[in-house]
Protein backbone atom coordinates (compact mmCIF):
# COMPACT_ATOMS: atom_id res chain seq x y z
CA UNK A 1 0.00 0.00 0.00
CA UNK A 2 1.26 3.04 -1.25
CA UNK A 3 2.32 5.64 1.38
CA UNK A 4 0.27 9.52 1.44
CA UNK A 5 2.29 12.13 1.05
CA UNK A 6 2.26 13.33 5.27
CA UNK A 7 3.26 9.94 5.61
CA UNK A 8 6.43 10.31 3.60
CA UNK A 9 7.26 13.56 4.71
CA UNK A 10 6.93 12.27 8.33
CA UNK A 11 9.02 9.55 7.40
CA UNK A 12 11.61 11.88 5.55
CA UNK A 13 11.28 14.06 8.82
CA UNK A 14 12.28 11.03 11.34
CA UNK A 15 15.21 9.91 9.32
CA UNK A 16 16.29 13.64 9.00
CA UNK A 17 16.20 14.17 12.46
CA UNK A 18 18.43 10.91 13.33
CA UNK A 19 20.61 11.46 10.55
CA UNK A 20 23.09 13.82 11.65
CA UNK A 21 23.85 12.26 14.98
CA UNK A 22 24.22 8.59 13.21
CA UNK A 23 26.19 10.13 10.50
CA UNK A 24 28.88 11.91 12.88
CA UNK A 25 29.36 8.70 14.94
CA UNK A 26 30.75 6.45 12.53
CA UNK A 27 34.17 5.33 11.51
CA UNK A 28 34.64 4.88 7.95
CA UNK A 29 36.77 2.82 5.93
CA UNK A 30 35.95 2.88 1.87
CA UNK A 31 34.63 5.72 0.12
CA UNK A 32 33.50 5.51 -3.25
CA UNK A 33 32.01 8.62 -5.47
CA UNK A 34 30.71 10.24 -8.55
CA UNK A 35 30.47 13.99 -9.33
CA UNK A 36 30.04 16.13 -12.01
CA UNK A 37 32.58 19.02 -12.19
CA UNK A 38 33.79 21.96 -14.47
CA UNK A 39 37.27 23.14 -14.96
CA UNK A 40 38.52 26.41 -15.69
CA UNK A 41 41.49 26.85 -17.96
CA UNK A 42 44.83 28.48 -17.69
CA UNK A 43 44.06 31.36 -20.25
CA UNK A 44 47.63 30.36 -21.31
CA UNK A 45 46.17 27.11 -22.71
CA UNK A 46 43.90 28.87 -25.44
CA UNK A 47 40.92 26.54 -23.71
CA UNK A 48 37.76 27.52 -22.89
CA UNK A 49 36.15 25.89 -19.25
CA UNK A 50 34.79 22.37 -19.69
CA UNK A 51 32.58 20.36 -18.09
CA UNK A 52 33.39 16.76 -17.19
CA UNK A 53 32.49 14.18 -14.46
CA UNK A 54 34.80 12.92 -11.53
CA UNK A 55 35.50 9.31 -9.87
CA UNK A 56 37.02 8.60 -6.71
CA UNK A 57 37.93 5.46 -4.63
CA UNK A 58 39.02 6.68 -1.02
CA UNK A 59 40.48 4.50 2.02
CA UNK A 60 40.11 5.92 5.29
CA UNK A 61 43.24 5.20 7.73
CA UNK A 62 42.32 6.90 10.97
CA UNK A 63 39.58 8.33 11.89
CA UNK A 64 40.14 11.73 10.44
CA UNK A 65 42.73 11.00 7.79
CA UNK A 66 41.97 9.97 4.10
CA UNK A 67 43.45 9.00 1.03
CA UNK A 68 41.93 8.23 -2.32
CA UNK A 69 42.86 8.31 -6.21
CA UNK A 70 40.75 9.83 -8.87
CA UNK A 71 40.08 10.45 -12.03
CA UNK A 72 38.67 13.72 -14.28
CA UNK A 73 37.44 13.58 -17.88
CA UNK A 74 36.49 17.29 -19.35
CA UNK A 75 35.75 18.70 -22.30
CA UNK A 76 37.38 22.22 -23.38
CA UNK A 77 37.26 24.11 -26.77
CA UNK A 78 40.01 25.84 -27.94
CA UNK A 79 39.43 29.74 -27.99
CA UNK A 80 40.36 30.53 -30.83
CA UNK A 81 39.13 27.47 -32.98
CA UNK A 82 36.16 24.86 -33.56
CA UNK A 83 38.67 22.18 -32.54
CA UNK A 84 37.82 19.76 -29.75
CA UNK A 85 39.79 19.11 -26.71
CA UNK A 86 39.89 16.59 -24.31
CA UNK A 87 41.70 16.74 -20.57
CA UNK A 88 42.00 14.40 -18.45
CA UNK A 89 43.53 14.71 -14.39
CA UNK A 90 44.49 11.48 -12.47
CA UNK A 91 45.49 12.14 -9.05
CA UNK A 92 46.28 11.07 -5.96
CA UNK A 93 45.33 12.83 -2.22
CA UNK A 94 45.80 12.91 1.23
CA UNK A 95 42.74 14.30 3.17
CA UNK A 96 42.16 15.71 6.60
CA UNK A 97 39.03 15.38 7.89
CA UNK A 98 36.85 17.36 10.33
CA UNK A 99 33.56 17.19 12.22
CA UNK A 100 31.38 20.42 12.11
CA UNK A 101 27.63 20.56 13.82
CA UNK A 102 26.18 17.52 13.43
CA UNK A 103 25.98 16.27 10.01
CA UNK A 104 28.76 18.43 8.26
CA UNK A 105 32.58 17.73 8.12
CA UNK A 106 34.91 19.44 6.08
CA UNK A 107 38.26 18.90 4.74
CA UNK A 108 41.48 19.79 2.56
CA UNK A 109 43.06 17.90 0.84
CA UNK A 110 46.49 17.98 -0.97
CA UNK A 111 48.39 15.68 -3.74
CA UNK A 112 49.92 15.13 -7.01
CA UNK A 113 48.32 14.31 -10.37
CA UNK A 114 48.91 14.34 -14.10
CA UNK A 115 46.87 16.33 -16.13
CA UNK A 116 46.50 15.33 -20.18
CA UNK A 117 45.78 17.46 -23.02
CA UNK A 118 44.49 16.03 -26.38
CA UNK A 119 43.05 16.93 -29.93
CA UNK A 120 43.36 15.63 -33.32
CA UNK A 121 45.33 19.13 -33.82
CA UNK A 122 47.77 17.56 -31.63
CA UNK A 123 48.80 15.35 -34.17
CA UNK A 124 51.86 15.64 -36.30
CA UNK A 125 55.55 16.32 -35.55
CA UNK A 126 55.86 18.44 -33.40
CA UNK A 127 52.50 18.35 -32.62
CA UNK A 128 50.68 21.64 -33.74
CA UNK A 129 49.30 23.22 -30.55
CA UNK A 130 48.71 26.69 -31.56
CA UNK A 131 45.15 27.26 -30.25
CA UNK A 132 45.52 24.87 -26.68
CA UNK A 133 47.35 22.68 -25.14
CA UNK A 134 49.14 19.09 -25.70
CA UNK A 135 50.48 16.32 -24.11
CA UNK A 136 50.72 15.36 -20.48
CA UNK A 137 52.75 16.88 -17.29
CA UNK A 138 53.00 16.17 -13.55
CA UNK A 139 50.39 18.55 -11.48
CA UNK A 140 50.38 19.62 -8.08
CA UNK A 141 46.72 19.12 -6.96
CA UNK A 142 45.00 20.69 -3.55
CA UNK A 143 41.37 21.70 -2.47
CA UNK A 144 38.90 22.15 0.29
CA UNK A 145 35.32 20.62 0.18
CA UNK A 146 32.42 19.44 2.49
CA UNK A 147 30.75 16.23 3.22
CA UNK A 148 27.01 16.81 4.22
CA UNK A 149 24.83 13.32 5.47
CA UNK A 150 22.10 12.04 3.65
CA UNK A 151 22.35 9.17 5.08
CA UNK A 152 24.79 7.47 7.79
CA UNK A 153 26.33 5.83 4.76
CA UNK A 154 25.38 8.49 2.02
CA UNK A 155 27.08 11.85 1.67
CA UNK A 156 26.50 14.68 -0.41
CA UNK A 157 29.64 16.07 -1.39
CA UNK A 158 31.14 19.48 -2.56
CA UNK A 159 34.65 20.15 -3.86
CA UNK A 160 36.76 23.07 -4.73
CA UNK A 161 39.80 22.27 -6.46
CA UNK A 162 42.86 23.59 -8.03
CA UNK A 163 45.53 21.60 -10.02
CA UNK A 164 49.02 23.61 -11.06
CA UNK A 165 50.99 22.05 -13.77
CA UNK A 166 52.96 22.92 -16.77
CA UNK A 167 51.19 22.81 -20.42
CA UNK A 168 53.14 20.73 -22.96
CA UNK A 169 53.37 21.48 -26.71
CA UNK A 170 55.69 24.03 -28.35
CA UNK A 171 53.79 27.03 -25.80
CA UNK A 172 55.25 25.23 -23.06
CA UNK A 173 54.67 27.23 -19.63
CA UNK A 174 53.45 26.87 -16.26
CA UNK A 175 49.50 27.14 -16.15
CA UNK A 176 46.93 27.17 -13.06
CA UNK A 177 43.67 25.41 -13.56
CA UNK A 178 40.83 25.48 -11.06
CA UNK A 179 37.05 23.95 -10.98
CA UNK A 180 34.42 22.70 -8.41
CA UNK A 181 32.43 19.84 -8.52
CA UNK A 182 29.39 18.51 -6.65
CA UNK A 183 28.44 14.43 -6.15
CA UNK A 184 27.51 11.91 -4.10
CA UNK A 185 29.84 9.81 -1.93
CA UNK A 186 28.94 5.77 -0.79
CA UNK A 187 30.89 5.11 2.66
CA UNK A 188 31.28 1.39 2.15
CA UNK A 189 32.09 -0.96 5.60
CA UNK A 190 31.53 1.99 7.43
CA UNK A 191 30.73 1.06 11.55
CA UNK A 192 29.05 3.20 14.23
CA UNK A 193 31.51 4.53 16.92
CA UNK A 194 30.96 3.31 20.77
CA UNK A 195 31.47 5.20 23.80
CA UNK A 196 31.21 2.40 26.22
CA UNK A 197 31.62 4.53 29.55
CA UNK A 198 29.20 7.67 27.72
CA UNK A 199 31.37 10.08 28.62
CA UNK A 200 30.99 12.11 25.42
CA UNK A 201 34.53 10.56 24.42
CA UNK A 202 34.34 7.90 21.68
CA UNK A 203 35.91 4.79 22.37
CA UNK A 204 38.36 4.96 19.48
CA UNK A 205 39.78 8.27 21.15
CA UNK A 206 39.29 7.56 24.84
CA UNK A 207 42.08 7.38 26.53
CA UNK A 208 40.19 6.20 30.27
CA UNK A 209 37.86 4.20 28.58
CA UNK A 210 36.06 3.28 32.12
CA UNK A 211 35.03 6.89 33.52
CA UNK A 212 32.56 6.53 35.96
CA UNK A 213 29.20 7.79 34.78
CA UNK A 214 28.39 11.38 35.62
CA UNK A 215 31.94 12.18 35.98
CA UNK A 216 33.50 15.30 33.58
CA UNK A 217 36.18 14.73 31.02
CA UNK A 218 38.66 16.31 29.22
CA UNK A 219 39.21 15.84 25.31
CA UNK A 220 41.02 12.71 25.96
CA UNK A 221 38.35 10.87 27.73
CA UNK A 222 40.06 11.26 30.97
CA UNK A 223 38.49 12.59 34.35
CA UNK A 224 39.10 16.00 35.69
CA UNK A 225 39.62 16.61 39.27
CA UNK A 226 39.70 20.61 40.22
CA UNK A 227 40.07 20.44 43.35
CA UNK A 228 42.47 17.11 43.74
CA UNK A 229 40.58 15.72 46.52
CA UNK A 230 39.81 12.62 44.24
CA UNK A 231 36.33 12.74 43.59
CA UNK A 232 36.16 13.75 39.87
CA UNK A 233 34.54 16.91 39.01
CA UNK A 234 30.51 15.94 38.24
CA UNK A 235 30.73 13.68 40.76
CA UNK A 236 32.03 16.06 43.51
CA UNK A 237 29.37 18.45 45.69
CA UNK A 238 31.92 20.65 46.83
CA UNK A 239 33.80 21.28 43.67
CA UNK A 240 36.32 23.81 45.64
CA UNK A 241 37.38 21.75 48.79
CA UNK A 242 40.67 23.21 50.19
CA UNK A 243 44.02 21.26 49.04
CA UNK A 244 44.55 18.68 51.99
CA UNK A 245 41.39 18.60 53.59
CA UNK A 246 39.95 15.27 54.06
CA UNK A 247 36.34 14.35 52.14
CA UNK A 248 33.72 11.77 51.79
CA UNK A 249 32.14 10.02 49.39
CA UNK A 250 30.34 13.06 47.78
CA UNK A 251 33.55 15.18 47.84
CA UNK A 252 32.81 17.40 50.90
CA UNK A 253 34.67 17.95 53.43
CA UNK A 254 34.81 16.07 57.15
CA UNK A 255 34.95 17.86 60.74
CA UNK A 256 34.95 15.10 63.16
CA UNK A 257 34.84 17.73 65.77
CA UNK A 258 32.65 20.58 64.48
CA UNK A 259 35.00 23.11 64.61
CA UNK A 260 34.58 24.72 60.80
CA UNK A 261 38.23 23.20 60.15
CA UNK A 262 38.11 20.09 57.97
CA UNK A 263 40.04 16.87 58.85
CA UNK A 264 43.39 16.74 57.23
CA UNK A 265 43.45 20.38 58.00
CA UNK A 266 43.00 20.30 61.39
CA UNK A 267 46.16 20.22 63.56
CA UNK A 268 43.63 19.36 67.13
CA UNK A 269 40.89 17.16 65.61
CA UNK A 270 39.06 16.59 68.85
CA UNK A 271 38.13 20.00 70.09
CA UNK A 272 35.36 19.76 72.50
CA UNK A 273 31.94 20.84 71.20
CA UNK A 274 31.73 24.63 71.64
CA UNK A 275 35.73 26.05 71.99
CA UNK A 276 37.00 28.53 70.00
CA UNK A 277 39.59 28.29 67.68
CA UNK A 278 42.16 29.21 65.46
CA UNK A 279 42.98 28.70 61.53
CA UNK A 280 44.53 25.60 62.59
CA UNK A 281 41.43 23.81 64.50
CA UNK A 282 43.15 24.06 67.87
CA UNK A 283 41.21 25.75 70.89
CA UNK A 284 42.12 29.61 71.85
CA UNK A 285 42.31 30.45 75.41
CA UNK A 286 42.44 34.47 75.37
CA UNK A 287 43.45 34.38 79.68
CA UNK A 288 45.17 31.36 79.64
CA UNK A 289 43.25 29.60 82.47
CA UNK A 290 43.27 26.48 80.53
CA UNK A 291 39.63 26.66 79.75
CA UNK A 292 38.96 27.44 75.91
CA UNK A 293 37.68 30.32 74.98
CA UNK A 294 33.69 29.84 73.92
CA UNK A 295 33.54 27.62 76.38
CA UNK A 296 34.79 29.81 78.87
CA UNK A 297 32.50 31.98 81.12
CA UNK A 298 34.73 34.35 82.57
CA UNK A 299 37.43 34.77 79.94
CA UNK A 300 38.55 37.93 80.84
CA UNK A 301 40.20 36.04 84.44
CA UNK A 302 44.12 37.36 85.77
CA UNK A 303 46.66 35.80 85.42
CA UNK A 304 47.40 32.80 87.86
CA UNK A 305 44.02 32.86 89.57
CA UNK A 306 42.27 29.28 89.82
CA UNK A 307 39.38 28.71 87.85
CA UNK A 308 36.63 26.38 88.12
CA UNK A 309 35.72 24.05 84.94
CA UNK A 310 33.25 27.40 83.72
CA UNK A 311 36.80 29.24 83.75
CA UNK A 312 35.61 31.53 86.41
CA UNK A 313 37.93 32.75 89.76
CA UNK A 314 36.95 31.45 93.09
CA UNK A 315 37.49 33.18 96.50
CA UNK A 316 37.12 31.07 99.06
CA UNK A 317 37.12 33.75 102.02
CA UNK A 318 35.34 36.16 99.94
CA UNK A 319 37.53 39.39 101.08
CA UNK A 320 37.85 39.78 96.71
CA UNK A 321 41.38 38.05 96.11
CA UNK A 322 41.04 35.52 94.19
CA UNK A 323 41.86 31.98 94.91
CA UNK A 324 45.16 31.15 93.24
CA UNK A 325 46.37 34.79 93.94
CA UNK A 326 45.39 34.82 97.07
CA UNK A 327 48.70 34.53 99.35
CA UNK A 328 46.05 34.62 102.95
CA UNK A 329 43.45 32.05 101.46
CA UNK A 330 41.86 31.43 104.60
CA UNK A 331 41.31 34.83 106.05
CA UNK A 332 38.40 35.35 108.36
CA UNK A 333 34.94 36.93 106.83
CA UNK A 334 34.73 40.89 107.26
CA UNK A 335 38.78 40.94 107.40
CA UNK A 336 40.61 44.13 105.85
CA UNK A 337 43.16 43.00 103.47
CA UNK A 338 46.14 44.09 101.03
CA UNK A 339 46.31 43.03 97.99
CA UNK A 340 47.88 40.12 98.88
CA UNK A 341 44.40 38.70 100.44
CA UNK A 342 46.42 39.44 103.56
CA UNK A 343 45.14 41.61 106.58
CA UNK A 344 47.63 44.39 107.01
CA UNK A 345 50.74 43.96 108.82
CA UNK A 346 50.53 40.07 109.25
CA UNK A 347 52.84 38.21 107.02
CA UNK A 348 51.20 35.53 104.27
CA UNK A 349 50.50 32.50 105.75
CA UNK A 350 50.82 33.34 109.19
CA UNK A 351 47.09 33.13 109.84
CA UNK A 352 46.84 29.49 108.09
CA UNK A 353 46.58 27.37 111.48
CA UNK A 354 42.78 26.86 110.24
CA UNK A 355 44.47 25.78 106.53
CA UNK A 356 47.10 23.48 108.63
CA UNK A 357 44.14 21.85 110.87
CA UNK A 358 44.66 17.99 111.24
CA UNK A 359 43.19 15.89 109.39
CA UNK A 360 42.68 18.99 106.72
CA UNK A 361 43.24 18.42 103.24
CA UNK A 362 43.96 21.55 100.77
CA UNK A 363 43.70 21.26 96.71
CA UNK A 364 46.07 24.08 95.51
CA UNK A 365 44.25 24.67 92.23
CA UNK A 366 46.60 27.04 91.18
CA UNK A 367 49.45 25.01 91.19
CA UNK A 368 48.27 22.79 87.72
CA UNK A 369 51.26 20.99 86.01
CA UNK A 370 51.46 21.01 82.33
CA UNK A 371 50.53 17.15 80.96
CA UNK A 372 53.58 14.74 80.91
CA UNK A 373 55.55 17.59 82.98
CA UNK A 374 56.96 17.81 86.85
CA UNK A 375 58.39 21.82 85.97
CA UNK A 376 55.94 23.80 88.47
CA UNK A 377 54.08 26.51 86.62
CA UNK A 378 55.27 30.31 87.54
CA UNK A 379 51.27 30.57 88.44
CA UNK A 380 51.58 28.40 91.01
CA UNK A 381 54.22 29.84 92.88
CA UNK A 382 51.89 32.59 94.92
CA UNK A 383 50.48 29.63 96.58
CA UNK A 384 53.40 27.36 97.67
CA UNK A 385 54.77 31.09 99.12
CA UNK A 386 51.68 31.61 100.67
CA UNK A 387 51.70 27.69 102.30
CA UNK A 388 55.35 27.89 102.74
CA UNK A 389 55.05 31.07 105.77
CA UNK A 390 52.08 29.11 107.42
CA UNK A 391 54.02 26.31 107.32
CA UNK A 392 57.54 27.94 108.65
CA UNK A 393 54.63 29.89 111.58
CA UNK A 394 53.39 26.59 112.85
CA UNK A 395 56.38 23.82 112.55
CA UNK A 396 54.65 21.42 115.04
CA UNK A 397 52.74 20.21 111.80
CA UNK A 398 53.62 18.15 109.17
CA UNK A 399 52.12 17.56 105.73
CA UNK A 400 52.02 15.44 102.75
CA UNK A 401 52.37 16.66 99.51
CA UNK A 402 50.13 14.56 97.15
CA UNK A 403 50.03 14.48 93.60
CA UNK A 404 47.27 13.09 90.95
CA UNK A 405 47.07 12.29 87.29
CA UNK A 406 44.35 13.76 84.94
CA UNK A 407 43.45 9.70 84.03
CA UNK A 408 45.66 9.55 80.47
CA UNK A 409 48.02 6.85 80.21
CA UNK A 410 51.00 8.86 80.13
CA UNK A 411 49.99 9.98 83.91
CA UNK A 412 51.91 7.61 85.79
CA UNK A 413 52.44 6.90 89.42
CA UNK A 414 56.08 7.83 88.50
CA UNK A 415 55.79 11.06 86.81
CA UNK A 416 53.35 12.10 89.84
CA UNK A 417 56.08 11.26 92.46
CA UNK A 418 58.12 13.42 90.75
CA UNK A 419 56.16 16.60 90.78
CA UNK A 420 54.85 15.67 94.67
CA UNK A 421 58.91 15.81 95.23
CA UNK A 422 59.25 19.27 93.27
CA UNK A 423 56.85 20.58 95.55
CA UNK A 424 58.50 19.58 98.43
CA UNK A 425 61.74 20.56 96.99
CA UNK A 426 60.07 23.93 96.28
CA UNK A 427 58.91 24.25 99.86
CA UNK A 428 62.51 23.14 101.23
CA UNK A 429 64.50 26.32 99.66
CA UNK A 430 61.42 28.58 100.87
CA UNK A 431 62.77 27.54 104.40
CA UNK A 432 60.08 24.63 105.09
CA UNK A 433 62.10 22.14 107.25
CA UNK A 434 62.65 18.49 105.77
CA UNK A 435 61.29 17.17 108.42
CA UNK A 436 57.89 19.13 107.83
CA UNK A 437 57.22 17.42 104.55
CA UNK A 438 56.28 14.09 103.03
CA UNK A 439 55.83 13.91 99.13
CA UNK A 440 53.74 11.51 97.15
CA UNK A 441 52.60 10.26 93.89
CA UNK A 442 49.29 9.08 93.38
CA UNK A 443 48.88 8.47 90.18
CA UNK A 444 45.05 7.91 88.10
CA UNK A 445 43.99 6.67 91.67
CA UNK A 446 41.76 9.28 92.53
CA UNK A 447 39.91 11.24 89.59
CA UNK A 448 37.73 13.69 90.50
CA UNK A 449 36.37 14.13 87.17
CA UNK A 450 35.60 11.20 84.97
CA UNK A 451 34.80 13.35 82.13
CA UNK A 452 37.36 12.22 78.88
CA UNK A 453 37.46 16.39 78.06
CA UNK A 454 40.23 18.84 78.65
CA UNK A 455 37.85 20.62 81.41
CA UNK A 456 37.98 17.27 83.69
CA UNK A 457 41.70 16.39 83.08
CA UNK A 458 42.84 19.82 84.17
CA UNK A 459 40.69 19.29 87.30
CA UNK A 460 42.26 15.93 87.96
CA UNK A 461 45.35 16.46 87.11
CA UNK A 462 46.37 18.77 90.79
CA UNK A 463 48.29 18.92 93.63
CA UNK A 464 47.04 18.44 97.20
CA UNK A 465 48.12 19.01 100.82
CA UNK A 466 47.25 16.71 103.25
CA UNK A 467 47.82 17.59 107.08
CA UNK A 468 49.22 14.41 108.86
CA UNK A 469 48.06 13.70 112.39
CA UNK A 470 50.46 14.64 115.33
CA UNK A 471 52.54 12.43 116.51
């Protein structure tokens, strides 16, 4: 049944549309064509233009590079005659080939031919060649043209051409002949191109022919990463994650901790929830009272006062010294005092026999060793002084200087000996007698705090005094 004419047109329409896109993604092998052509003359030749037809027969050896032989019959007059001509070019050509849009390529082409002049006028000895050409000479042969798809198989094709070769005959001289011709090319054993990973890359020019799918490539098929945190670019959510940082699956970045510095960047990965800190991830502490700023409440405190794990001063007697500064820490309520926490004329210390009751037991908060250190902090120094002159006022008591780790591994029984000793040594050259003083390490045996943050460690990690019974 014969199809109506919307039904061809539709038809024409469908293969149209698919055309272009089938006709681009192909790799071709033989091309075979017909076209007719004119040729334009040397006007050193005597000849008038001619038309003529053209074969070819074309082998394709990559993907964008052709060869292929032809040959050119015309049919030129001489000018100045009735006599008959005939010229024939056989060439050979190297073409380069190149996509454009969708169904278009172009290319140029370059090679080297013979071009053959004959007439019955030519006959003789020499051969009379007064009104055109004779005989046969090498040519130089070159051009540009375009390929448009019919079909994936069936082009339409359009050549400009130019061959440069010397006439022969007794007018022997160098002549320049030029034409165009339009035909139809049959792309024999051509196959469609693959792009098994559909990247955009054909297989035949992919040079990472398993891209995962999504990811962007570069003209070579390949994967680009911008940001070289190995999650390829179309993949990656956060295209323009810092160099170094660490990143998940999706490409963004990880903060273990919170802190708006990514792992990998982060030089303290485990800040607690809250602190404030630097470019580096690590916590800030603006008055140095080992409580991190943000998390501190009273970040403004002095310098070598005792904090609580808030990061606020206390004052025990509440006469306005704080604890840790305070050299008179157990000074009776309403008492005048200097700025010492002392009352006026009485030396520091002197009015610890409360402080240095038996059985009493004293955490000097101030005194807070560094971790994995036994060097007593300059802050801490106030306090021993202050202990020290109560303890040089009342020699019929004796104490024992006891020392505790903050829970961490590296908080041995050892390395608390040793700082129980450096208190006692401390104590000894502020004229404490020996026989005043007993010094011991603890070790984790007694936390206070069994918090795993930087809050509870500092708490647990102190120095007490314990009064000893009298003898």
């Amino acid at each position: 049944m014969p199809f109506s004419r919307c039904a061809r047109l539709a038809l024409l329409s469908a293969v149209l549309a698919t055309t272009p896109l089938a006709a681009q993604q192909r790799r071709y092998l033989i091309e075979v064509g017909a076209a007719g052509s004119y040729l334009s003359f040397d006007s050193k030749t005597n000849l008038t233009g001619g038309m003529g037809g053209v074969g070819r027969l074309g082998f394709w050896l990559l993907r964008n590079i052709s060869v292929e032989g032809e040959f050119g019959t015309y049919a030129p007059k001489a000018k100045v005659s009735d006599h008959g001509w005939k010229a024939q070019v056989y060439g050979g050509s190297v073409l380069g080939n190149l996509p454009v849009g969708s169904s278009i390529s172009i290319f140029v082409r370059a090679g080297y031919g013979v071009t053959n002049f004959d007439s019955d006028i030519c006959l003789g000895t020499p051969p009379r060649s007064i009104f055109g050409a004779c005989g046969s000479s090498g040519a130089l042969l070159g051009g540009v043209g375009a390929r448009i798809a019919i079909s994936p198989t069936i082009m339409l094709r359009l050549d400009g051409l130019a061959s440069h070769a010397s006439s022969g005959g007794t007018n022997s001289s160098s002549v320049t002949n030029a034409g165009a011709s339009a035909g139809l090319s049959l792309m024999l054993g051509s196959k469609p191109l693959t792009d098994g990973d559909k990247d955009g890359v054909f297989d035949i020019d992919d040079q990472c022919p398993d891209t995962p799918l999504g990811a962007l490539t570069d003209h070579h098929g390949c994967p680009t990463d911008t940001d070289g945190d190995d999650v390829f670019d179309g993949l990656d959510r956060c295209p323009t994650t810092p160099a170094g940082a660490t990143v998940n699956e999706a490409g963004c970045p990880i903060d273990t901790d919170g802190d708006n510095v990514p792992d990998g960047l982060d030089v303290c990965p485990n800040t607690p929830a809250g602190a404030a800190v630097n470019a580096k991830g690590c916590p800030e502490d603006g008055d140095g009272d080992g409580v991190a700023d943000g998390l501190d409440r009273c970040p403004a405190t002095p310098a070598g006062a005792s904090v609580d794990q808030l990061g606020c001063p206390g004052d025990e007697d509440g006469d306005r010294v704080l604890d840790g500064l305070d050299r008179c820490p157990r000074t009776p309520a309403g008492s005048t005092v200097n700025a010492f926490g002392c009352p006026p004329g009485v030396p520091p210390g002197t009015e610890g026999a409360g402080l240095l009751a038996p059985g009493s037991k004293r955490n000097l908060t101030s005194v807070q060793f560094q971790p994995r250190s036994a060097r007593i902090p300059a802050a801490g120094r106030p306090a021993l002084d202050s202990l020290a002159s109560a303890l040089k006022a009342h020699p019929e008591v004796s104490v024992e200087v006891a020392a505790y780790g903050d829970g961490t591994a590296g908080e041995t029984q050892t390395l608390t000996q040793l700082r129980a000793e450096a208190v006692r040594r401390y104590l000894i050259t502020q004229g404490v007698p020996l026989q005043q003083l007993v010094a011991r390490g603890y070790g984790n045996a007694e936390l206070l705090n069994t918090a795993a943050d930087t809050v509870a460690r500092n708490q647990n990690r102190r120095i007490e005094i314990h009064v000893l019974p009298p003898d």
